[in-house]
N, C-alpha and C. Protein backbone atom coordinates (compact mmCIF):
# COMPACT_ATOMS: atom_id res chain seq x y z
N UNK A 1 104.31 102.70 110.21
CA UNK A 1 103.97 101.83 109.10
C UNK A 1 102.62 102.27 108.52
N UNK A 2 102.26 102.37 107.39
CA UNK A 2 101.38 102.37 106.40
C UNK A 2 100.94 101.17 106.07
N UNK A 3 99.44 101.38 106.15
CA UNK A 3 98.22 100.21 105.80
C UNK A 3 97.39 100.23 104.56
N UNK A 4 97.54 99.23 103.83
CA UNK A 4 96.23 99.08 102.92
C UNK A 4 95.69 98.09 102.98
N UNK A 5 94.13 97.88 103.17
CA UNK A 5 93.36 96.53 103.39
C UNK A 5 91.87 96.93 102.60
N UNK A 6 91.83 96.28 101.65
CA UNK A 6 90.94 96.23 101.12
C UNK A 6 90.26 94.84 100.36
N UNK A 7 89.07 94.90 100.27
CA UNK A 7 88.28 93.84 99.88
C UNK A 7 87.14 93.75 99.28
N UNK A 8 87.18 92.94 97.96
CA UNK A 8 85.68 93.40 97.52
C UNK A 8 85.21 92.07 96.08
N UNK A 9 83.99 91.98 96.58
CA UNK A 9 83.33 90.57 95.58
C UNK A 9 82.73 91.41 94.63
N UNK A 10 83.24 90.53 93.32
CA UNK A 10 83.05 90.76 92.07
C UNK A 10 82.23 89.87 91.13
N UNK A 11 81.98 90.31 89.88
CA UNK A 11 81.06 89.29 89.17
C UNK A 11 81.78 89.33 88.38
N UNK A 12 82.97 88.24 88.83
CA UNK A 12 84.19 87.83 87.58
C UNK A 12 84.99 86.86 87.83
N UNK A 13 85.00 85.75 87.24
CA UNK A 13 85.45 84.60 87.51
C UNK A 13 87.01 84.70 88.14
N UNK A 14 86.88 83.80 88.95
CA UNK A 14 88.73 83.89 89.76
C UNK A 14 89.96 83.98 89.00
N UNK A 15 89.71 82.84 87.57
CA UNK A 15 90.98 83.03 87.10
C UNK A 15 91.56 84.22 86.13
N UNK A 16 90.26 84.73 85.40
CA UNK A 16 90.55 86.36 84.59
C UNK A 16 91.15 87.26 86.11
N UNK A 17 90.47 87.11 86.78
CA UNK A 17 91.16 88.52 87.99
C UNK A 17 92.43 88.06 88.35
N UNK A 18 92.69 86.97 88.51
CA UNK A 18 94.11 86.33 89.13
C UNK A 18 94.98 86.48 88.04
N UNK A 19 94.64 86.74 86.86
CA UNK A 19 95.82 86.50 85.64
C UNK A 19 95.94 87.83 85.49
N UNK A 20 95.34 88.69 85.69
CA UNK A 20 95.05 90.57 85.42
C UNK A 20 95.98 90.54 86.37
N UNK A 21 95.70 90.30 88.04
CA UNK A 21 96.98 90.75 88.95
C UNK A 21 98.26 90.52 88.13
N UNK A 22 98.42 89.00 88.00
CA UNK A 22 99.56 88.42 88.07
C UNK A 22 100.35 88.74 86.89
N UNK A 23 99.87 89.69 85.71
CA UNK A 23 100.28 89.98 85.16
C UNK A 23 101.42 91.08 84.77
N UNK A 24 102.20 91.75 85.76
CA UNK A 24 102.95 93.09 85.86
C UNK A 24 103.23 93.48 84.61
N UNK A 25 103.54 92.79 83.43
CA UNK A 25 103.60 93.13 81.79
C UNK A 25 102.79 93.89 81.56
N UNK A 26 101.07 93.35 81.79
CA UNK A 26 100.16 94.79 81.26
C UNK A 26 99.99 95.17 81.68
N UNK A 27 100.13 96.17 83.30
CA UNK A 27 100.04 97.56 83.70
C UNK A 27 99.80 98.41 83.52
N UNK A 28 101.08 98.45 82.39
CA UNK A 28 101.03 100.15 81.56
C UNK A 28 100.18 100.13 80.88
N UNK A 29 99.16 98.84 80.56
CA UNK A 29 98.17 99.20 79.03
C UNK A 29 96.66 100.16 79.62
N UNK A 30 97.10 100.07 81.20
CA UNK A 30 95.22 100.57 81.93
C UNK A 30 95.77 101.03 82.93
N UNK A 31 96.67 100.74 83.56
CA UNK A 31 96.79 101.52 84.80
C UNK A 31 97.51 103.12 84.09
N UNK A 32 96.33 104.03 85.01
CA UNK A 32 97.24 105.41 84.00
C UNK A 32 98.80 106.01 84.74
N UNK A 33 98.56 105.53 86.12
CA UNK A 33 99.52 106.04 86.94
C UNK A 33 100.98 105.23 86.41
N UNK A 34 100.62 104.10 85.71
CA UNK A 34 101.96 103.19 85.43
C UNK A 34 102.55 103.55 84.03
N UNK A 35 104.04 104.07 83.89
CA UNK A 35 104.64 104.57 83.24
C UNK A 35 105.35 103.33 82.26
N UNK A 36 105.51 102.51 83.11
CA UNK A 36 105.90 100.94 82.46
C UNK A 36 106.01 100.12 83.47
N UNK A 37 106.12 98.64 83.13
CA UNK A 37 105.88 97.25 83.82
C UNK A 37 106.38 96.41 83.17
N UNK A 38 107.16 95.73 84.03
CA UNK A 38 107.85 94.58 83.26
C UNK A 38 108.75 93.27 84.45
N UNK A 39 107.91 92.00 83.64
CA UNK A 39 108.32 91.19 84.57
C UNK A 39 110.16 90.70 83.95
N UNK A 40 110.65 90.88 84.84
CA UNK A 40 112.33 90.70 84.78
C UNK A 40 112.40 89.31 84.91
N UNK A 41 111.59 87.98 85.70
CA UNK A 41 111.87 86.68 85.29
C UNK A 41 110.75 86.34 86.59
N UNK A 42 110.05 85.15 85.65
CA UNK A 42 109.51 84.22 86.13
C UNK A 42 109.41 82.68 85.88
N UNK A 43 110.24 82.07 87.42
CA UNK A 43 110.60 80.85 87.48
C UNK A 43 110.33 80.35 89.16
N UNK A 44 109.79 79.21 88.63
CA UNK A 44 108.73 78.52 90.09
C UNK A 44 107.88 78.99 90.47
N UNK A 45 106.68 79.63 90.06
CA UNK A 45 105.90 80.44 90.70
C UNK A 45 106.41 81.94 91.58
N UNK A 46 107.50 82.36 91.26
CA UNK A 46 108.42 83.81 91.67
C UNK A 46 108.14 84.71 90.80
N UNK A 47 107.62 85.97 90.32
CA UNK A 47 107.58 86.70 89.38
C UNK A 47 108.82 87.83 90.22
N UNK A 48 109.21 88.16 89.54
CA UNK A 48 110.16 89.80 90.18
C UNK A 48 109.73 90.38 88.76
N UNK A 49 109.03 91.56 89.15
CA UNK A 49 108.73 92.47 88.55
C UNK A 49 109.04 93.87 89.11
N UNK A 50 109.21 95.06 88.16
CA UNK A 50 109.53 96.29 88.12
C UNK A 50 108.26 97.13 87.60
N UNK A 51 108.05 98.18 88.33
CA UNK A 51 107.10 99.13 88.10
C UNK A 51 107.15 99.87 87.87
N UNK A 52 107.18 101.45 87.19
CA UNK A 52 107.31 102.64 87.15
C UNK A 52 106.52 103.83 87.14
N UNK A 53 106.77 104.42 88.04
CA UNK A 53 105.17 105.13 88.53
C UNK A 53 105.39 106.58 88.07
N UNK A 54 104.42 107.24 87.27
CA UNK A 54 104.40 108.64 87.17
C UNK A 54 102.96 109.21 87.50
N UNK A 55 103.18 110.08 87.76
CA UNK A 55 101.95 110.75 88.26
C UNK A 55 102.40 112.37 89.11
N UNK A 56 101.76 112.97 88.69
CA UNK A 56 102.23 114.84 89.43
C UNK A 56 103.36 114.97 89.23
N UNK A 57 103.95 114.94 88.06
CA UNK A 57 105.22 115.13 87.73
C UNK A 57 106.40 114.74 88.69
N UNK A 58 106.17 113.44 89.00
CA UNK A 58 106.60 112.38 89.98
C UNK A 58 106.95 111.09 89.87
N UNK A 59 108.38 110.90 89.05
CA UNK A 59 108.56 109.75 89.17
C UNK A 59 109.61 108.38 89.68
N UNK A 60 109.14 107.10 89.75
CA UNK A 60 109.87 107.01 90.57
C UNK A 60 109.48 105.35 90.27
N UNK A 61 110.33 104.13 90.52
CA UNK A 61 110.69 102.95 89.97
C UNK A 61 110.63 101.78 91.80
N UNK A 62 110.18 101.01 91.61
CA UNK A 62 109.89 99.76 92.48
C UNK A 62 110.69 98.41 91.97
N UNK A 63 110.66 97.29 92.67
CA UNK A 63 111.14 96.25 92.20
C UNK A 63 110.57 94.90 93.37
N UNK A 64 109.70 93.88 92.75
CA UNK A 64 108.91 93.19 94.31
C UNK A 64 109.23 91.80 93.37
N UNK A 65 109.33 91.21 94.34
CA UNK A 65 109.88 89.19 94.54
C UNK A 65 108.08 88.77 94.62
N UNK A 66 106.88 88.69 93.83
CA UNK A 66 105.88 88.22 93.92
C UNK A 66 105.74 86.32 93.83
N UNK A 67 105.55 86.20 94.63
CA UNK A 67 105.66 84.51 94.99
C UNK A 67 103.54 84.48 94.48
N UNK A 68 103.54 83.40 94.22
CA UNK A 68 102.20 82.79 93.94
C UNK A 68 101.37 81.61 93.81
N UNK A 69 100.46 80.91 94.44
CA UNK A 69 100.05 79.79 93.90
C UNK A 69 98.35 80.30 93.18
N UNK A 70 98.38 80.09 91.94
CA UNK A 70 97.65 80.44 90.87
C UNK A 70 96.18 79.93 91.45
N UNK A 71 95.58 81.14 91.28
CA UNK A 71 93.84 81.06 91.40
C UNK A 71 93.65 81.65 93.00
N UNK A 72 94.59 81.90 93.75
CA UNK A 72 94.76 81.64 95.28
C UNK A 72 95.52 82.92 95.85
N UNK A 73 96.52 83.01 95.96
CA UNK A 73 97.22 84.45 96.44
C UNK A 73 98.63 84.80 95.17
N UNK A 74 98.92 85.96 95.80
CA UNK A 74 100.08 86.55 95.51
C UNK A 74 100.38 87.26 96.25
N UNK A 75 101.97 86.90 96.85
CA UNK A 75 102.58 87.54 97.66
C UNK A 75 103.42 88.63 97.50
N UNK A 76 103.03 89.50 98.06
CA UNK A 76 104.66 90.49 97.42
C UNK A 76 105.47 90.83 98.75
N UNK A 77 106.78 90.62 98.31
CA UNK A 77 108.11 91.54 98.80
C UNK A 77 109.19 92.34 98.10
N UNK A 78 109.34 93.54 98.79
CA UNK A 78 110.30 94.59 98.27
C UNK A 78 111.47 93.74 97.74
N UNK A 79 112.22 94.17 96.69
CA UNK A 79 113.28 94.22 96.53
C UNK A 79 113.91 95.25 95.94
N UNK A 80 113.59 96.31 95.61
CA UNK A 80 114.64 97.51 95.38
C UNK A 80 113.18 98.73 95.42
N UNK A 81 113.86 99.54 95.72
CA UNK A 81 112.76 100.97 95.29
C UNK A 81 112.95 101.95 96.75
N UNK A 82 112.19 103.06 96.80
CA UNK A 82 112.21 104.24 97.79
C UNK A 82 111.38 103.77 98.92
N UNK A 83 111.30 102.41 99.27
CA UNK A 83 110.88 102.17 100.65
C UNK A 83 112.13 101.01 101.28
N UNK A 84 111.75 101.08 102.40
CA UNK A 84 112.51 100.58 103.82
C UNK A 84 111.76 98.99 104.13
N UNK A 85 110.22 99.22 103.20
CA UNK A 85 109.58 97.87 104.15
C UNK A 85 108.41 98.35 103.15
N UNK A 86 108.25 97.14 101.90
CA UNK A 86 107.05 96.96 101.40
C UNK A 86 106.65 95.28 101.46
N UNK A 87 105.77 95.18 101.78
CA UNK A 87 105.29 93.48 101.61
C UNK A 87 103.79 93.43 101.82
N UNK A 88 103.30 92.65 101.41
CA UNK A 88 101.66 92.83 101.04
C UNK A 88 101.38 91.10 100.52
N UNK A 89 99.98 91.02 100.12
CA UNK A 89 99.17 89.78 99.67
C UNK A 89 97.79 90.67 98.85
N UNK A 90 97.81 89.46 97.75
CA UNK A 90 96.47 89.69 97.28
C UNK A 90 96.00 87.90 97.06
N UNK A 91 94.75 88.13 97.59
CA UNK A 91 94.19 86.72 97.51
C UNK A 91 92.48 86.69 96.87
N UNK A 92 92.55 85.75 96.44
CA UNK A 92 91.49 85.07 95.54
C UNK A 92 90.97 84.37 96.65
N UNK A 93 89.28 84.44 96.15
CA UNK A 93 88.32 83.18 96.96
C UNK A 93 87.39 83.23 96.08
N UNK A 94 87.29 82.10 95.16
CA UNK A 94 85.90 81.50 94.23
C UNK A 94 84.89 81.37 95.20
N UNK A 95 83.79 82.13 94.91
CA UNK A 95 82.08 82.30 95.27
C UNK A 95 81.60 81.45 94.99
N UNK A 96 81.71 81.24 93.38
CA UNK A 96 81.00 80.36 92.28
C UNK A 96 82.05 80.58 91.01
N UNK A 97 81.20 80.22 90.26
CA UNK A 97 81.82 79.88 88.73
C UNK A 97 81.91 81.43 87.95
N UNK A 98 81.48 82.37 88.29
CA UNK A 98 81.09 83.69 87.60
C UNK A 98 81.52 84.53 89.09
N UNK A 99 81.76 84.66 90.37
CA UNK A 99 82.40 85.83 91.00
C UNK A 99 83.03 85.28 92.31
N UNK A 100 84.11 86.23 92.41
CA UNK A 100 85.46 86.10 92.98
C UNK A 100 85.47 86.99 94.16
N UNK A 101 85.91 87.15 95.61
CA UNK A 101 86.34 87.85 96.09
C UNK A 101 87.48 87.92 95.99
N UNK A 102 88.25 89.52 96.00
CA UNK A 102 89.98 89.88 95.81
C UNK A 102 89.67 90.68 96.84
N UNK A 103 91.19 90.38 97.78
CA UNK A 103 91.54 91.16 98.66
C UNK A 103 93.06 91.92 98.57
N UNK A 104 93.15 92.79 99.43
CA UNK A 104 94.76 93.33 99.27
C UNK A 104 95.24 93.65 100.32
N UNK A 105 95.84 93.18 100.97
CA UNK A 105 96.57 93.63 102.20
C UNK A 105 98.20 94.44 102.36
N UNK A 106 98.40 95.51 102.00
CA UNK A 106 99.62 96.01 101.87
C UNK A 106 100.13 96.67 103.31
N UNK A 107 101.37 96.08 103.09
CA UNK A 107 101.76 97.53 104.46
C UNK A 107 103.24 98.07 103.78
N UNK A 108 103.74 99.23 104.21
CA UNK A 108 104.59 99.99 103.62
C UNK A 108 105.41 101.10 104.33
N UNK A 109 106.97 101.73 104.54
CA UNK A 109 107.45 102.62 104.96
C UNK A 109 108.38 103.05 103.76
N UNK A 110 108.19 104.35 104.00
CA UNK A 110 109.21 104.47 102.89
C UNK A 110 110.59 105.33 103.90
N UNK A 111 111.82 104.90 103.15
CA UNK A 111 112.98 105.07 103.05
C UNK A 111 113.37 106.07 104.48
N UNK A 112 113.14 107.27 104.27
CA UNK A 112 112.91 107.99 104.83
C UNK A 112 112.06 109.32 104.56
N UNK A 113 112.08 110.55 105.56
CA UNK A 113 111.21 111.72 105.71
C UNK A 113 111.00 112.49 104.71
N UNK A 114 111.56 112.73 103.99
CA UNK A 114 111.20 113.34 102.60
C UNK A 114 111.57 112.31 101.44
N UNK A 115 111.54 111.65 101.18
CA UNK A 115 111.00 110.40 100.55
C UNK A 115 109.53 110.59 100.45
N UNK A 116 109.01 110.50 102.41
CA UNK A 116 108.07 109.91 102.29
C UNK A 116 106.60 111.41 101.85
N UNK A 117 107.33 112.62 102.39
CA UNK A 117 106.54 113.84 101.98
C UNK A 117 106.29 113.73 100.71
N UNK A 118 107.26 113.59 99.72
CA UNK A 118 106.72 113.66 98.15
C UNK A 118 105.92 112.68 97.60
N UNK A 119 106.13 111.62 98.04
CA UNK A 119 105.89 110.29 97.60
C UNK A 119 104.20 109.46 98.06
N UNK A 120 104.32 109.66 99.92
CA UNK A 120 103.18 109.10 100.41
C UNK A 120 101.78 109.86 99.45
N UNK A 121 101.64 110.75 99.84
CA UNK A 121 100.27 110.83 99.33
C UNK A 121 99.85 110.80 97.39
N UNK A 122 100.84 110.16 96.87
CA UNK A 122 100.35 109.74 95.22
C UNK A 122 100.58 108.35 95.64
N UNK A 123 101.56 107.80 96.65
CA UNK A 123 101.39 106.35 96.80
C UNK A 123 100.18 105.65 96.82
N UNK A 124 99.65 106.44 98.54
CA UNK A 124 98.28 106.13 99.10
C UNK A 124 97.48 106.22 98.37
N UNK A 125 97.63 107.36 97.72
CA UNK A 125 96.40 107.51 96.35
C UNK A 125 96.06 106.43 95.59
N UNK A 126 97.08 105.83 94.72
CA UNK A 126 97.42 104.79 93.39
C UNK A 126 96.92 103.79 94.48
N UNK A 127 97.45 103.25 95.83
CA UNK A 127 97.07 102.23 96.14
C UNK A 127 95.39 101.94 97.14
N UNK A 128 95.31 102.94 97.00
CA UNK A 128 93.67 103.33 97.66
C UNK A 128 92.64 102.98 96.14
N UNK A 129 93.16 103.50 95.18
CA UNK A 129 92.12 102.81 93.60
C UNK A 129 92.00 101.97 92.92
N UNK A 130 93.59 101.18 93.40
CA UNK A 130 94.00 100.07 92.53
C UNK A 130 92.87 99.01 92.36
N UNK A 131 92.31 98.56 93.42
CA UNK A 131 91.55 97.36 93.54
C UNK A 131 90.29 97.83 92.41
N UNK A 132 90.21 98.94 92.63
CA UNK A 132 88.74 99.36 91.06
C UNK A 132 89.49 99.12 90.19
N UNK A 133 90.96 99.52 90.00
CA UNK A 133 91.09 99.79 88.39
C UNK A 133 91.03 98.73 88.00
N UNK A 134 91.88 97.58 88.81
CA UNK A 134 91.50 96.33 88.22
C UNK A 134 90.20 95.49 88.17
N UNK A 135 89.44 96.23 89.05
CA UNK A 135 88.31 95.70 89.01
C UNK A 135 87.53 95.82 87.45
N UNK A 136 88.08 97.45 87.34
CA UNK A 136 87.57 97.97 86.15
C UNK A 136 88.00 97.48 84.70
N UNK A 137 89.06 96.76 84.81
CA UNK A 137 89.67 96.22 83.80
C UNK A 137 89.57 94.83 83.50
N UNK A 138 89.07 93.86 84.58
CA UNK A 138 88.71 92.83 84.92
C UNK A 138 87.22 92.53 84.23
N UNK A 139 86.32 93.77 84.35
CA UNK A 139 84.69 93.71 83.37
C UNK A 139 84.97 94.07 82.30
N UNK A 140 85.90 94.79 81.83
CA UNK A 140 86.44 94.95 80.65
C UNK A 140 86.70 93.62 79.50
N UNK A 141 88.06 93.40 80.52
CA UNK A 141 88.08 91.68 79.78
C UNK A 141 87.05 90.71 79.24
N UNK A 142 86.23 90.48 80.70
CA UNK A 142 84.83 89.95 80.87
C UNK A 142 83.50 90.28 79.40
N UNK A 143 83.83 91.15 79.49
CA UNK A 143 82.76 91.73 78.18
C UNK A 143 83.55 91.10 76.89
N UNK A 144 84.51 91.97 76.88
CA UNK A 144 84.99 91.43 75.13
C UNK A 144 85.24 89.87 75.07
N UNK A 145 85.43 89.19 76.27
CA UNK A 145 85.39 87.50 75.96
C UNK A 145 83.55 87.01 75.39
N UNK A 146 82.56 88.15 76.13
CA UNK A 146 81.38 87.47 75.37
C UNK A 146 80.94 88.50 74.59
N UNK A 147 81.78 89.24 73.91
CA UNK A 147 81.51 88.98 72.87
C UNK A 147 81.93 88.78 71.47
């Protein structure tokens, strides 16, 4: 099994970072590795969203059951794509009124052995930066709201 755990406090209010996650629609507008994103239906706090990842002339499509209670976590589980066992959390904790800790806890196998040769190391990659990009996109937001 494959691990991602990461964690890191920001100077950005909980609910801009929680709506950036929870958003799988805009992906493709900042993430460069994301080819497209699109939430397929959200009802009861369930998002199922689809991902599409390119990168090193490598591509290749996901599908996760994200459960959520808003400001607080998001859960993910696999439902279709080139792994055997994806499921993960990202969670919110308000500091104050202006910064947030986000965490990410992923774990992951893919499918099988050459699956996982082509695939693991742009996976690990994309999911080793993610937490900046959104971080990075998160001060982004942050700015153009003041001004």
């Amino acid at each position: 099994m494959n691990y991602i755990d990461k964690s890191e406090d920001i100077n950005v209010d909980i609910s801009t970072i929680f709506t950036l996650i929870n958003n799988v629609n805009g992906y493709k507008s900042f993430l460069p590795w994301c080819k497209n994103s699109t939430i397929i239906s959200n009802i009861d706090n369930i998002i199922i969203g689809e991902i599409e990842i390119s990168k090193n002339l490598i591509n290749w499509k996901f599908k996760t059951s994200n459960s959520y209670i808003k400001d607080k976590t998001i859960k993910l589980e696999l439902v279709d794509g080139p792994f055997s066992h994806l499921n993960g959390e990202w969670n919110f904790k308000k500091k104050d009124n202006f910064n947030t800790q986000v965490s990410l806890y992923l774990e992951y196998q893919f499918d099988n052995r050459i699956i996982e040769m082509s695939l693991k190391p742009i996976f690990s990659s994309i999911m080793n930066s993610i937490l900046d990009s959104f971080i990075s996109e998160a001060f982004r937001i942050k700015n153009d709201k003041q001004t």
